[in-house]
Protein backbone atom coordinates (compact mmCIF):
# COMPACT_ATOMS: atom_id res chain seq x y z
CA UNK A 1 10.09 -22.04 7.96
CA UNK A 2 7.68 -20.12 9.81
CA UNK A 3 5.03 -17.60 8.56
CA UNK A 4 5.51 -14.20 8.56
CA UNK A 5 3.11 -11.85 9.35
CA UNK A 6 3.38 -10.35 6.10
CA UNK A 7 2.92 -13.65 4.46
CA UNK A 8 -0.25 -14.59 6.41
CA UNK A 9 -1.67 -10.90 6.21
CA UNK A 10 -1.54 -11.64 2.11
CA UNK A 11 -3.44 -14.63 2.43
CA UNK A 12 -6.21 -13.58 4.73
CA UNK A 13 -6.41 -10.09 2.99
CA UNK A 14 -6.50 -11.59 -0.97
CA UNK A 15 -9.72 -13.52 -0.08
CA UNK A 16 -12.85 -12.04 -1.55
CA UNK A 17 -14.41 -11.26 2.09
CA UNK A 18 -18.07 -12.49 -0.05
CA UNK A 19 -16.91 -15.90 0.28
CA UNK A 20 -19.14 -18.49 2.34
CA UNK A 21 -17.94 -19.73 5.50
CA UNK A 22 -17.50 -23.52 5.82
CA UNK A 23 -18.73 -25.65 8.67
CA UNK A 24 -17.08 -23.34 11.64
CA UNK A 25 -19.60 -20.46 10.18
CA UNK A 26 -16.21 -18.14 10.78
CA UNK A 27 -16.08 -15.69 7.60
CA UNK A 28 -12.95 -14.06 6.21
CA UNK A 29 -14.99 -10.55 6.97
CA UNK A 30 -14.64 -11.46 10.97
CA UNK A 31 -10.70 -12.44 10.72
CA UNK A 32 -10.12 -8.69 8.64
CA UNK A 33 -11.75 -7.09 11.20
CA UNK A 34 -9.97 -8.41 14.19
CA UNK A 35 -6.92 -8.79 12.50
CA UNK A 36 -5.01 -7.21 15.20
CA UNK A 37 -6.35 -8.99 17.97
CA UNK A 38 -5.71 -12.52 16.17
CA UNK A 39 -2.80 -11.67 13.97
CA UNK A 40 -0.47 -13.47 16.48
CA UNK A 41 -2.87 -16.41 17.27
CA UNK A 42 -3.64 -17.34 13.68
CA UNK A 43 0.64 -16.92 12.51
CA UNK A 44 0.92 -19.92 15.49
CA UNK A 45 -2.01 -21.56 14.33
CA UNK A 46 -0.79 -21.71 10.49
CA UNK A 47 3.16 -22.38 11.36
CA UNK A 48 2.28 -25.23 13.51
CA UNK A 49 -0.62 -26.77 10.67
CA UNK A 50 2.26 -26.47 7.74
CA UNK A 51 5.29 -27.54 10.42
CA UNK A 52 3.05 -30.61 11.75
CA UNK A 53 1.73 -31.68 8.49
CA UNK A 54 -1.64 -32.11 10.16
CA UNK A 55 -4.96 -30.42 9.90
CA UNK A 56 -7.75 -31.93 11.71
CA UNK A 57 -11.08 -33.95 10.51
CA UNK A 58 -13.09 -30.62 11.55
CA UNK A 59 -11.08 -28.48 9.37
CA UNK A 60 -10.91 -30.78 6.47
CA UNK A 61 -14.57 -30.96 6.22
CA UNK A 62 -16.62 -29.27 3.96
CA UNK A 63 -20.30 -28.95 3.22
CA UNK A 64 -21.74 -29.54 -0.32
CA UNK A 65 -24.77 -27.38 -1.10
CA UNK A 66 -26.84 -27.06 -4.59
CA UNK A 67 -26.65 -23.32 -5.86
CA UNK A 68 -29.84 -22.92 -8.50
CA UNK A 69 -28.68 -21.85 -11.41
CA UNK A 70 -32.07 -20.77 -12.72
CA UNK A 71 -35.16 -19.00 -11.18
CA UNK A 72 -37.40 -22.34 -11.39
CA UNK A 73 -35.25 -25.53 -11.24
CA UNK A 74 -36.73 -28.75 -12.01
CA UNK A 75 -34.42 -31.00 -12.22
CA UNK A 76 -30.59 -32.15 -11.39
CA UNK A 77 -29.11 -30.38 -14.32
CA UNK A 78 -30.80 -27.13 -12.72
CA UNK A 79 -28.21 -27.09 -9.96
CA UNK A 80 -24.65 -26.04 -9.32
CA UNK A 81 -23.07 -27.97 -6.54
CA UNK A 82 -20.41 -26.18 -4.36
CA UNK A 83 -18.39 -27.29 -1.55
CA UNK A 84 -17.92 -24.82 1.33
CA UNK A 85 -14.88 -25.10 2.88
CA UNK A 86 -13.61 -23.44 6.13
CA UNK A 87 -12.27 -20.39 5.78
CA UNK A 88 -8.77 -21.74 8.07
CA UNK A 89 -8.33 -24.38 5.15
CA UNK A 90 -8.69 -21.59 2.05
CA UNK A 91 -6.14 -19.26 4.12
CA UNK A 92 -4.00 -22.34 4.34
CA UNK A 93 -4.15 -23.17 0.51
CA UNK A 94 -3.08 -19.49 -0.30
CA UNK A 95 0.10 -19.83 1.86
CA UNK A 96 1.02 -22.59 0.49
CA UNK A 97 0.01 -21.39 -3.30
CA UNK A 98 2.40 -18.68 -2.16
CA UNK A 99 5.22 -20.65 -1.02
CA UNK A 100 4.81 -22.62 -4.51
CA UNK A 101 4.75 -20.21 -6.96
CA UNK A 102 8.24 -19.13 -7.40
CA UNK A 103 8.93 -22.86 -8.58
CA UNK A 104 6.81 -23.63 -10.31
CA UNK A 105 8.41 -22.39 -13.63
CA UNK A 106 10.97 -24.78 -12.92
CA UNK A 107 9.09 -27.87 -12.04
CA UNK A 108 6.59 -27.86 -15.04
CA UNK A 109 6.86 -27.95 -18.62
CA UNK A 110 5.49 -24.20 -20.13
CA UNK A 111 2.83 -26.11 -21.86
């Protein structure tokens, strides 16, 4: 089925606009503010990644950076690696997320 706009509006509007961009350096602050002008683009874009099974090696990739978790780190153990992840990818997760939740209660066991 395709996207609706409501659907993709959810997604791009739940994310925490805080978030680091991945490799493509294109934050979720940028798609909120043009919404409007890239609504229709990005419903295309999303229907056709979901209907074509298929996301390219570009938007697959993510970066892996070490986050400090103290003032003066010394050592390996000081560090908190994160993966950064483009931003089309974590919009992508939520519709699908979305799409899965209803069933979920009767795919998996409550516990």
């Amino acid at each position: 089925m395709p996207i609706t706009a409501e659907e993709l509006k959810a997604a791009v509007f739940k994310g925490d606009s805080k978030i680091s961009p991945g490799c493509d350096g294109v934050g979720l602050d940028f798609l909120k503010v043009l919404w409007e002008a890239t609504a229709g683009d990005m419903r295309t874009l999303f229907t056709q990644m979901l209907r074509d099974r298929q996301l390219s090696e570009r938007q697959k990739q993510g970066v892996i950076v070490c986050i400090p978790k103290n003032a003066r780190p010394h050592t390996p153990d000081d560090y908190r690696p994160i993966t950064l992840l483009n931003t089309d990818y974590k919009i992508l997760t939520r519709l699908i997320a979305a799409c899965v939740r209803p069933i979920l209660a009767e795919l998996l066991h409550p516990s």
